[in-house]
N, C-alpha and C. Protein backbone atom coordinates (compact mmCIF):
# COMPACT_ATOMS: atom_id res chain seq x y z
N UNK A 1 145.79 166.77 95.94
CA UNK A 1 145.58 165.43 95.42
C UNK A 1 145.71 164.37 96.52
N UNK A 2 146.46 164.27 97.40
CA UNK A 2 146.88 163.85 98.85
C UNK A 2 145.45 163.38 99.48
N UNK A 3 144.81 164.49 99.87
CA UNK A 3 143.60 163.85 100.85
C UNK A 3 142.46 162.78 99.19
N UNK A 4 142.48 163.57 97.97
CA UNK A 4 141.94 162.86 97.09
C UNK A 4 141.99 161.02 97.18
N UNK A 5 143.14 161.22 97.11
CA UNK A 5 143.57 159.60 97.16
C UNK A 5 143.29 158.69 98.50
N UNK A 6 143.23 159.68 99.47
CA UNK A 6 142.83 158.60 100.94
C UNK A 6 141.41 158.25 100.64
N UNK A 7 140.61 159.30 99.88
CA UNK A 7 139.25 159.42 99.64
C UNK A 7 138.49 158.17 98.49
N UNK A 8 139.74 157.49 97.61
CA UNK A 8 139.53 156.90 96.84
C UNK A 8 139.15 155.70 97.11
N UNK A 9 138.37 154.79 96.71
CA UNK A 9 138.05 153.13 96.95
C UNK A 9 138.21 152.48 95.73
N UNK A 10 139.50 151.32 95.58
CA UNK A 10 139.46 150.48 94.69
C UNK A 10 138.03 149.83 94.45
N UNK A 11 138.20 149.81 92.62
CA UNK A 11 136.74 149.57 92.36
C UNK A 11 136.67 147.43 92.93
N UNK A 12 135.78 147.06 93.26
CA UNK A 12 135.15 145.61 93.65
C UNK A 12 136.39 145.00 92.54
N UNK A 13 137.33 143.76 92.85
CA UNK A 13 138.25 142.91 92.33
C UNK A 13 139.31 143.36 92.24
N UNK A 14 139.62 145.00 92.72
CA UNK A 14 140.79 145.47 92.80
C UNK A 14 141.11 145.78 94.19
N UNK A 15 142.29 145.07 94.77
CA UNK A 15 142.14 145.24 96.12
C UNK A 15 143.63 146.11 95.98
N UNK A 16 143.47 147.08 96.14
CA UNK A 16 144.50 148.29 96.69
C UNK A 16 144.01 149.00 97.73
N UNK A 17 144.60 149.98 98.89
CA UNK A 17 144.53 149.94 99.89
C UNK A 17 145.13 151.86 99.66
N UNK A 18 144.28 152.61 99.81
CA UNK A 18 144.57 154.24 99.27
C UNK A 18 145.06 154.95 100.78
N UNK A 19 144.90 154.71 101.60
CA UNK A 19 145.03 155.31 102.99
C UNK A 19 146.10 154.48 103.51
N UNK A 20 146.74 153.54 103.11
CA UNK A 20 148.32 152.89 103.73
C UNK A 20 149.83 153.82 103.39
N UNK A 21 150.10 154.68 104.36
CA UNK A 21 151.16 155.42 104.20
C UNK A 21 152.10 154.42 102.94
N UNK A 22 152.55 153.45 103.05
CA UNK A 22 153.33 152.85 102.20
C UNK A 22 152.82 152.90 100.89
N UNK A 23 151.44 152.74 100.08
CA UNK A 23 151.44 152.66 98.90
C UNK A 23 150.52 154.26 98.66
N UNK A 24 150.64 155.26 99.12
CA UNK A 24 151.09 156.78 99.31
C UNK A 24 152.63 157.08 98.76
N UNK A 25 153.62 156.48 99.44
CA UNK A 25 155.13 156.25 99.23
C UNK A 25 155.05 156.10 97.88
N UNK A 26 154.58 154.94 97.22
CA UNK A 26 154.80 154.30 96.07
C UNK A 26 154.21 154.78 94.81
N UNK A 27 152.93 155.77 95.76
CA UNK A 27 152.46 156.30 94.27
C UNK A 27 152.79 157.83 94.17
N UNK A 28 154.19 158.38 95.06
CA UNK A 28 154.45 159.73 95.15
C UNK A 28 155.74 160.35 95.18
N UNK A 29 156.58 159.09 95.80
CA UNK A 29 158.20 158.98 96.26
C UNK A 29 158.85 159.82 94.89
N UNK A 30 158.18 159.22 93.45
CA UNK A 30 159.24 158.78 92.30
C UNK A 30 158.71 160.51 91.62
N UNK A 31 158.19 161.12 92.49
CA UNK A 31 157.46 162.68 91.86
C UNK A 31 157.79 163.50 92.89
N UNK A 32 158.40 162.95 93.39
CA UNK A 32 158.94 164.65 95.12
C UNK A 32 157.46 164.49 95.75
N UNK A 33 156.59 163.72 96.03
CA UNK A 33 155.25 164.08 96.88
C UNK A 33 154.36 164.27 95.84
N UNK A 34 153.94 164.82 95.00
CA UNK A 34 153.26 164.70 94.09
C UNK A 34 152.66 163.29 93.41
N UNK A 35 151.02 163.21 93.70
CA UNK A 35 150.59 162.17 93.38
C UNK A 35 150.03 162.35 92.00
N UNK A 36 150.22 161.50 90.99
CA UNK A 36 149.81 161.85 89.41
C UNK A 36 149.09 160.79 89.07
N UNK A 37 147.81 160.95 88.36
CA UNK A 37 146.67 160.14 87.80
C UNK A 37 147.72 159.02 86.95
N UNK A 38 148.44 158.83 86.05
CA UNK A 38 148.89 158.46 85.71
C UNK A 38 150.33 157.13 86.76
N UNK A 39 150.03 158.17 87.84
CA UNK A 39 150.75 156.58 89.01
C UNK A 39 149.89 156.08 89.45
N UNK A 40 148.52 156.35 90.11
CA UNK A 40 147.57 155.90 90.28
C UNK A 40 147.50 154.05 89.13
N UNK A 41 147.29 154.99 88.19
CA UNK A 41 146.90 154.34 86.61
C UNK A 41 147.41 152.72 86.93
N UNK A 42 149.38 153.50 86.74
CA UNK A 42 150.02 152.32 86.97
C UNK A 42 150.36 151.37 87.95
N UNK A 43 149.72 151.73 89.15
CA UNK A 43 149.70 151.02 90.40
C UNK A 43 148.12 150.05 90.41
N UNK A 44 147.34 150.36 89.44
CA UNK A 44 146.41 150.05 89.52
C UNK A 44 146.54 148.49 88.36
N UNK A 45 147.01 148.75 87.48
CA UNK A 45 147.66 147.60 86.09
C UNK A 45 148.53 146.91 86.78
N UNK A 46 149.28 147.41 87.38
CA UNK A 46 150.48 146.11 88.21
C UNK A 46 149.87 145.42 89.11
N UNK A 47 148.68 145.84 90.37
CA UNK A 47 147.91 145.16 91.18
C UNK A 47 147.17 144.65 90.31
N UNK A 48 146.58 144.35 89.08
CA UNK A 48 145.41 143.68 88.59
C UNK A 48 146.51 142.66 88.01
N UNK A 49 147.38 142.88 87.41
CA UNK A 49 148.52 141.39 86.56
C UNK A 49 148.76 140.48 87.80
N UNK A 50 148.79 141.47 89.52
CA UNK A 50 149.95 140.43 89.92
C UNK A 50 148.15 139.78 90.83
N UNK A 51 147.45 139.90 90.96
CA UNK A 51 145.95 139.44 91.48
C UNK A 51 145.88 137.90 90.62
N UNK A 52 146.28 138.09 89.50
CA UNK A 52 146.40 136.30 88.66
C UNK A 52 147.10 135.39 89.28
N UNK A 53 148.15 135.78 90.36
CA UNK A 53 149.25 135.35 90.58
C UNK A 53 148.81 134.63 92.10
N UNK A 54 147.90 135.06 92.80
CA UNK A 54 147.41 135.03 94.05
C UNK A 54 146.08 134.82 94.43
N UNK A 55 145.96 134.12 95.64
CA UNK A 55 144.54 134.00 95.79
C UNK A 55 143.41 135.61 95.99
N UNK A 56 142.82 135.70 95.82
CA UNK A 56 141.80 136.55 96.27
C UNK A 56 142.40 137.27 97.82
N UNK A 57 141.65 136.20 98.19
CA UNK A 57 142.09 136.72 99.88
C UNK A 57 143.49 136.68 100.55
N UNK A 58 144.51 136.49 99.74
CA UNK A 58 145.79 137.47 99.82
C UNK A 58 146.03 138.61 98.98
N UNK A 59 145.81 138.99 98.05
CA UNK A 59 146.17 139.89 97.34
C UNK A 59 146.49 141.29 98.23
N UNK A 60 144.95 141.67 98.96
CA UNK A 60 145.73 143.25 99.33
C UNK A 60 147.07 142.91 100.29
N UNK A 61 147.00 141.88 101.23
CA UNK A 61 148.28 141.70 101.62
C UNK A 61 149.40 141.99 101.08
N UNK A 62 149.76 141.11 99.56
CA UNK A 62 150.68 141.36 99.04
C UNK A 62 151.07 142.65 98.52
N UNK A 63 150.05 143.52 97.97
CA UNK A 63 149.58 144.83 97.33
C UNK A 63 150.93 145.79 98.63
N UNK A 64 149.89 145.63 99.94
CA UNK A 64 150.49 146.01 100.87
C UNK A 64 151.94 146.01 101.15
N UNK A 65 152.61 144.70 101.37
CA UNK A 65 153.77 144.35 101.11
C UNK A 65 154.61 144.47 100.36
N UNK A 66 154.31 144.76 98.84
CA UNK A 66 154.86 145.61 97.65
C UNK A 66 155.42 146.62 97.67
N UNK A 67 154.15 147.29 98.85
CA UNK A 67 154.80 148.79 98.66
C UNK A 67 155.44 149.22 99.91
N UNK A 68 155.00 148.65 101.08
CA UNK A 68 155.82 148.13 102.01
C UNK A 68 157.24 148.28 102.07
N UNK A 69 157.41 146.92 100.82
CA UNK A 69 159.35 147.24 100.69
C UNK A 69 159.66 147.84 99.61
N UNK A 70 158.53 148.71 99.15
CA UNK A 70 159.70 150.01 98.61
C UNK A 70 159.98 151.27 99.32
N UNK A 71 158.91 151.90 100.82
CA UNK A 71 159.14 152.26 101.61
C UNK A 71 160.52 151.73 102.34
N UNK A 72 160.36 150.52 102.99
CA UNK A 72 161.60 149.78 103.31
C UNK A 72 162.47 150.20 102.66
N UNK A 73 163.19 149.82 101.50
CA UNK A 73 164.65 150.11 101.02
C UNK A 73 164.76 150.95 100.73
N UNK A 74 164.50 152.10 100.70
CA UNK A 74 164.49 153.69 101.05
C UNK A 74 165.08 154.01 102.48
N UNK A 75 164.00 153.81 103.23
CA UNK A 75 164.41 153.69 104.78
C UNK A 75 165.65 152.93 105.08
N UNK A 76 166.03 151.91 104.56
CA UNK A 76 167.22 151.41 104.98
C UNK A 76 168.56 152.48 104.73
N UNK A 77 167.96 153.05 103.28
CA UNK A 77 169.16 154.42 102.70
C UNK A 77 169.62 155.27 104.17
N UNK A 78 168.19 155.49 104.81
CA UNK A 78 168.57 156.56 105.32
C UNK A 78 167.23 157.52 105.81
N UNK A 79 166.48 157.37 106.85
CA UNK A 79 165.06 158.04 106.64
C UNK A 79 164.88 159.73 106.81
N UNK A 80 166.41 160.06 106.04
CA UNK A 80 166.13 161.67 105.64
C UNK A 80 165.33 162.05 104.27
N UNK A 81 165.46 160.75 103.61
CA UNK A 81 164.82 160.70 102.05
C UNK A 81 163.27 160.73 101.93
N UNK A 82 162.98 159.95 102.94
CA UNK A 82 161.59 160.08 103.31
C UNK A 82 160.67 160.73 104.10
N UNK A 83 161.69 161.43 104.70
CA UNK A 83 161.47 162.99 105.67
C UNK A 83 161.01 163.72 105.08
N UNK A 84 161.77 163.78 103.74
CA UNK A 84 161.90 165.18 103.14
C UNK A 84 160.38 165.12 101.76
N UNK A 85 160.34 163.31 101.51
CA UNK A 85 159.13 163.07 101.16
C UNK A 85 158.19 163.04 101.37
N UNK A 86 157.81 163.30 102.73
CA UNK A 86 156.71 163.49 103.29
C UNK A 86 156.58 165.31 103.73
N UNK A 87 157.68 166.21 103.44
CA UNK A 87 157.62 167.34 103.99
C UNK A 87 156.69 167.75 102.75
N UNK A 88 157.55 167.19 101.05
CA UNK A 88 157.05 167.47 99.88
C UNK A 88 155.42 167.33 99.41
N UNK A 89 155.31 165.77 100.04
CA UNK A 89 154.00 165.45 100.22
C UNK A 89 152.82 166.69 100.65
N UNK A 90 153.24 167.03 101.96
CA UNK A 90 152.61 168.00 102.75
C UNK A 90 152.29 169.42 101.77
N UNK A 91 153.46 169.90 101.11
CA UNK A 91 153.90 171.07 100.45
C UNK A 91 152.80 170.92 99.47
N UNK A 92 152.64 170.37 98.90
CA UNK A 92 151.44 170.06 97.08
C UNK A 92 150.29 169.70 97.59
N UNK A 93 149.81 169.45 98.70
CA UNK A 93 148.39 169.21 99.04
C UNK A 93 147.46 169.94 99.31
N UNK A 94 147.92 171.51 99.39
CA UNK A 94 147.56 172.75 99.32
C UNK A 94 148.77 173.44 99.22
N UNK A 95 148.20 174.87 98.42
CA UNK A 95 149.24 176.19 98.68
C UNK A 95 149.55 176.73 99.79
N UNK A 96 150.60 176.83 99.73
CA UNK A 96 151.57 177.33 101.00
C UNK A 96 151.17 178.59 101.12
N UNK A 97 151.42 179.04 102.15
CA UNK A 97 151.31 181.01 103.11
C UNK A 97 153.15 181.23 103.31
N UNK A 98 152.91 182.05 102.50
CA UNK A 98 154.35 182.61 103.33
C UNK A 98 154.24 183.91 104.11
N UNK A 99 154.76 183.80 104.95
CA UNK A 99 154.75 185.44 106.29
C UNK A 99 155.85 185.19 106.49
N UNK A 100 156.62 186.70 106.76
CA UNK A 100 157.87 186.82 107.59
C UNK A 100 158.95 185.81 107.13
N UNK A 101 159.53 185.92 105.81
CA UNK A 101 160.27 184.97 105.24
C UNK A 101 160.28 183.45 105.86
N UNK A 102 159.46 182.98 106.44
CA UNK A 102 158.80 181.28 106.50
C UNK A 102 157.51 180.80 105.68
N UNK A 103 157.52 179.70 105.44
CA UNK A 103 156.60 178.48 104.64
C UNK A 103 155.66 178.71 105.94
N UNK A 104 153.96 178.26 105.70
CA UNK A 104 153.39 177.79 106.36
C UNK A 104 152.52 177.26 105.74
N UNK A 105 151.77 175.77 106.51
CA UNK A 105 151.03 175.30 105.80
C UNK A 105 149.76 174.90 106.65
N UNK A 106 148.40 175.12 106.05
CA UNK A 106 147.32 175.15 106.52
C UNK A 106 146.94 173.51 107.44
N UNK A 107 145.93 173.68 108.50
CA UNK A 107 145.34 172.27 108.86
C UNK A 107 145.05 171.60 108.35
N UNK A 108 143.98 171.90 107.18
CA UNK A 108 143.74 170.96 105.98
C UNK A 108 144.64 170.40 104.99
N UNK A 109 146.30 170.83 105.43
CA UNK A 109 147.39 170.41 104.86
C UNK A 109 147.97 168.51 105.17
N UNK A 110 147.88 169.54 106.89
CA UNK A 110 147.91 168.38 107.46
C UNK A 110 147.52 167.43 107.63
N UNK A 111 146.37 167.69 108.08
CA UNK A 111 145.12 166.32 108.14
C UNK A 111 144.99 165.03 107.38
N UNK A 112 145.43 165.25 106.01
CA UNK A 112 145.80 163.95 105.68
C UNK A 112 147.02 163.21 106.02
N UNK A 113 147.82 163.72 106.24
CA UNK A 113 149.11 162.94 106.48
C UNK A 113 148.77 162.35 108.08
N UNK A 114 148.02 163.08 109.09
CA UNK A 114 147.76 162.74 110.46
C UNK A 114 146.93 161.82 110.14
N UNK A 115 146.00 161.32 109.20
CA UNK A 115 145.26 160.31 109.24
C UNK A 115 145.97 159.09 108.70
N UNK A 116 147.12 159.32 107.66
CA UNK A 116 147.68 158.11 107.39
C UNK A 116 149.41 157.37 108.81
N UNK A 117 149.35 158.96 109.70
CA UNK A 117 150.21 158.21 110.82
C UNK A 117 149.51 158.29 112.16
N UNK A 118 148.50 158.18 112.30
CA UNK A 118 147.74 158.21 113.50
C UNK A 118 148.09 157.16 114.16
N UNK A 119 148.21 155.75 113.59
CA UNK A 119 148.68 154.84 114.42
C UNK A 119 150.08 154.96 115.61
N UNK A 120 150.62 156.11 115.24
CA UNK A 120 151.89 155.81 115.50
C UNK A 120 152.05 157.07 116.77
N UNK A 121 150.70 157.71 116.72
CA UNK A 121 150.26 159.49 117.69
C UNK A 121 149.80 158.58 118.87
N UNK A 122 149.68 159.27 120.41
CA UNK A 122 148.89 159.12 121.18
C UNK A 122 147.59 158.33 120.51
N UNK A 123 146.95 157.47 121.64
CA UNK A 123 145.80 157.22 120.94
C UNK A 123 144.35 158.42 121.89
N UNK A 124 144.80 158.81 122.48
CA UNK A 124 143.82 159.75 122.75
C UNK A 124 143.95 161.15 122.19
N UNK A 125 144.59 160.98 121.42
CA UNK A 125 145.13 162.44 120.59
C UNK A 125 144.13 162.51 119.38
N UNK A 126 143.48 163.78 119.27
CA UNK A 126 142.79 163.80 118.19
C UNK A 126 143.56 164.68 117.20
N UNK A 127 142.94 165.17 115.90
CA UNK A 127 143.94 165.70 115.50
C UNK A 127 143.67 167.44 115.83
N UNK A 128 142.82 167.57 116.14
CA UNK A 128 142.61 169.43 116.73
C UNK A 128 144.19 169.17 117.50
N UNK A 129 143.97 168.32 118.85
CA UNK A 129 144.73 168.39 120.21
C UNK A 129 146.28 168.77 119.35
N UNK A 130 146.75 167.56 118.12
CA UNK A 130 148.02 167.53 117.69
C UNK A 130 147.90 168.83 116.80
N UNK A 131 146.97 168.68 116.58
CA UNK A 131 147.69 170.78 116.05
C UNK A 131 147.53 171.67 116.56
N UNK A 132 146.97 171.91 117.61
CA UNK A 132 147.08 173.14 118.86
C UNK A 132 148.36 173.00 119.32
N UNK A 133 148.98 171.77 119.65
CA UNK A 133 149.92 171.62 119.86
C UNK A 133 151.91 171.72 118.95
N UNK A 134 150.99 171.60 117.89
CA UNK A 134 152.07 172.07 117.16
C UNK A 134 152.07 173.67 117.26
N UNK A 135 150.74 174.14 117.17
CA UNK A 135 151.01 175.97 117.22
C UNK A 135 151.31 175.95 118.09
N UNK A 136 151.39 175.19 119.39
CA UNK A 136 152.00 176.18 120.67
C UNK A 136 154.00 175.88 120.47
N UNK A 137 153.98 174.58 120.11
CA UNK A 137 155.37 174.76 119.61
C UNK A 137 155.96 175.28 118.99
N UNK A 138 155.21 175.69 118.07
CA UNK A 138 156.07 176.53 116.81
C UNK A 138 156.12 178.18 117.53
N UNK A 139 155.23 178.24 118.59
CA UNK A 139 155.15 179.96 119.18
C UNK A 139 156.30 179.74 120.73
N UNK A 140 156.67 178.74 120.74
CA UNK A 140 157.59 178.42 121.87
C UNK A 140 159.00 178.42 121.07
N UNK A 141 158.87 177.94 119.82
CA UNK A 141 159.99 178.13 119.36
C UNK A 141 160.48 179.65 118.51
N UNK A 142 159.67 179.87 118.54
CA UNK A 142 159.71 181.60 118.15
C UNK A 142 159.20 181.97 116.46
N UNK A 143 158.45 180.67 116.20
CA UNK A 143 158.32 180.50 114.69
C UNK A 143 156.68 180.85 114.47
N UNK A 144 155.98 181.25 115.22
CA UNK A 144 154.62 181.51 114.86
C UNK A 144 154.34 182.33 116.30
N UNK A 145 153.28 183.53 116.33
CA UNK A 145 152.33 184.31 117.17
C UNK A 145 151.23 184.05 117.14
N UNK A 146 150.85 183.46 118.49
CA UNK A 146 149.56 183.00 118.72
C UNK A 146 148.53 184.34 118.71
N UNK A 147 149.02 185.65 118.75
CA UNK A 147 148.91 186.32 118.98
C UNK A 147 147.80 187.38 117.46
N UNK A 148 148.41 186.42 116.26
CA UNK A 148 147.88 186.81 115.13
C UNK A 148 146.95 185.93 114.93
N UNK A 149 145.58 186.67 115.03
CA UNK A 149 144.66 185.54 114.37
C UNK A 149 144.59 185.45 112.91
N UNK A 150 145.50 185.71 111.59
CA UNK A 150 145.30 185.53 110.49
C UNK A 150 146.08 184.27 110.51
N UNK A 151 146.81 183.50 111.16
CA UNK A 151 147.80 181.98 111.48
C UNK A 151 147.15 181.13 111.91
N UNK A 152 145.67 181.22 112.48
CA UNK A 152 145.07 180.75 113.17
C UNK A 152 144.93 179.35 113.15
N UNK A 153 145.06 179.11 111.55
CA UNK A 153 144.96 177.76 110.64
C UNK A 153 146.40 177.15 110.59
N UNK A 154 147.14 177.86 110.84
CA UNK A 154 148.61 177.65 109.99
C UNK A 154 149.76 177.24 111.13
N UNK A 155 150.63 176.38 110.20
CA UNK A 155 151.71 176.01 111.55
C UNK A 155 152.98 176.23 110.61
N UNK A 156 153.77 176.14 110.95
CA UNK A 156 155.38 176.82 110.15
C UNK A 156 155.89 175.33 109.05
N UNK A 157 155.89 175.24 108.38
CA UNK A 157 156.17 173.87 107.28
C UNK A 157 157.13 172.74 108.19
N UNK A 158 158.63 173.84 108.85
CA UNK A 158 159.63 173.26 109.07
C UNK A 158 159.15 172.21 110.32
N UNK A 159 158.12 172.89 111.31
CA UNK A 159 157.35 172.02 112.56
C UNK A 159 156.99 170.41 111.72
N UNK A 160 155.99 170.48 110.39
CA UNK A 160 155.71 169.37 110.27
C UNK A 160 156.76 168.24 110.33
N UNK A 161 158.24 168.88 109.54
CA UNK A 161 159.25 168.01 109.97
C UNK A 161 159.66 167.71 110.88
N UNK A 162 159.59 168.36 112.04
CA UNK A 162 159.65 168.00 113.49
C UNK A 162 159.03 167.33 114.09
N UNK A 163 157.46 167.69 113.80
CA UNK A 163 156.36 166.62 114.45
C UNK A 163 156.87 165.13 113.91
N UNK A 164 156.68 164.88 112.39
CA UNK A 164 156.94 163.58 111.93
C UNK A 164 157.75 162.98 111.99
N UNK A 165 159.14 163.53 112.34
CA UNK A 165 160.00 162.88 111.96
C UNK A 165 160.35 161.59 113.11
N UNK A 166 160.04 161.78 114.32
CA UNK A 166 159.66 160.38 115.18
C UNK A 166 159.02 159.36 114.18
N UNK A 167 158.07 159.32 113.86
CA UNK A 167 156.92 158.96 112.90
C UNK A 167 157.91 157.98 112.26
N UNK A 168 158.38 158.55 111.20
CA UNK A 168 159.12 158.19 110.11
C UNK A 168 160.68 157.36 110.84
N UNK A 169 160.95 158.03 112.31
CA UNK A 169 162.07 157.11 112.38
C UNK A 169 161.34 155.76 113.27
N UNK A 170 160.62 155.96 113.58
CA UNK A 170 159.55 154.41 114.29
C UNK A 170 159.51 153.47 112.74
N UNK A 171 158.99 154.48 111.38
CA UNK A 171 158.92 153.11 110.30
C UNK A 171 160.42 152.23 110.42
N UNK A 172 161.05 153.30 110.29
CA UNK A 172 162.77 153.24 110.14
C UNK A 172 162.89 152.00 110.87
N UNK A 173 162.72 152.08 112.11
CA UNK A 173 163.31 150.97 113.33
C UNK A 173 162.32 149.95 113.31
N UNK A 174 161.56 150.26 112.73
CA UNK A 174 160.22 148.33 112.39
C UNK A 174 160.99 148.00 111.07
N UNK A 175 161.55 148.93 110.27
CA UNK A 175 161.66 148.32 108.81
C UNK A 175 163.37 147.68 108.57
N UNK A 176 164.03 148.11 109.91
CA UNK A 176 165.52 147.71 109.69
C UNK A 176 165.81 146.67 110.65
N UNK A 177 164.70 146.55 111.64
CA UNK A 177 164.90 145.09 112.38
C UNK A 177 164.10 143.36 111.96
């Protein structure tokens, strides 16, 4: 459902914003990662009441900012909460592989979450480069064999928490200063 929603375009007078890690947060936090038609729904009724309230050409701003600081006061908790929300995120956006008593989760797992923190990656980093690179980490760390081409796709779940979690502590340190 994950890449679904980056894929989505508010219909013309609804200005919501489907690809902003923060209102991702807002429509998934309150479900462990799991995005439900029904938050959609209601993210969609609260942006159209509070659009009366504002000009046109602020609204997605505010939209933005909404969800913004509910990312924010989360992060202020503590950005293990949102670590672990984005690991969850990752987990439901496809079915998991398990080998050799570890999680693994496919490229096409990833790929959406790399498109909603790309800002925050190398900018010459594409996302092949950042996942070759995670398999060579995860085979440096002793958690995947480059050696098996049935992994070929796959990187160890626990890596994504590793890769991101810079990610997530960069929101951390923009959102607590």
């Amino acid at each position: 459902m994950f890449e679904e929603v980056l894929c989505l375009r508010a219909p013309p007078g609804l200005f919501l914003c489907f690809d902003h890690l923060a209102t991702i947060y807002v429509l998934s936090s309150s479900s462990g990662g799991k995005i439900r038609l029904t938050d959609i729904i209601q993210l969609a009724a609260f942006a159209t009441t509070h659009q009366k309230t504002y000009p046109t050409y602020e609204i997605m701003s505010h939209m933005q900012g909404f969800c913004m600081l509910a990312l924010w006061r989360d992060l202020r908790e503590g950005s293990d909460k949102v670590r672990d929300w984005l690991v969850e995120l990752v987990k439901y956006n496809r079915p998991i592989r398990t080998a050799q008593g570890r999680k693994y989760v496919s490229s096409a797992s990833i790929f959406p979450l790399f498109q909603c923190l790309r800002q925050f990656l190398p900018q010459q980093q594409g996302f092949q480069g950042m996942f070759d690179l995670m398999q060579e980490a995860a085979e440096d760390l002793g958690l995947l064999s480059l050696d098996d081409s049935s992994m070929d796709d796959f990187v160890p779940l626990q890596l994504v928490n590793i890769v991101y979690n810079p990610s997530i502590k960069i929101y951390s340190y923009i959102c607590t200063r």
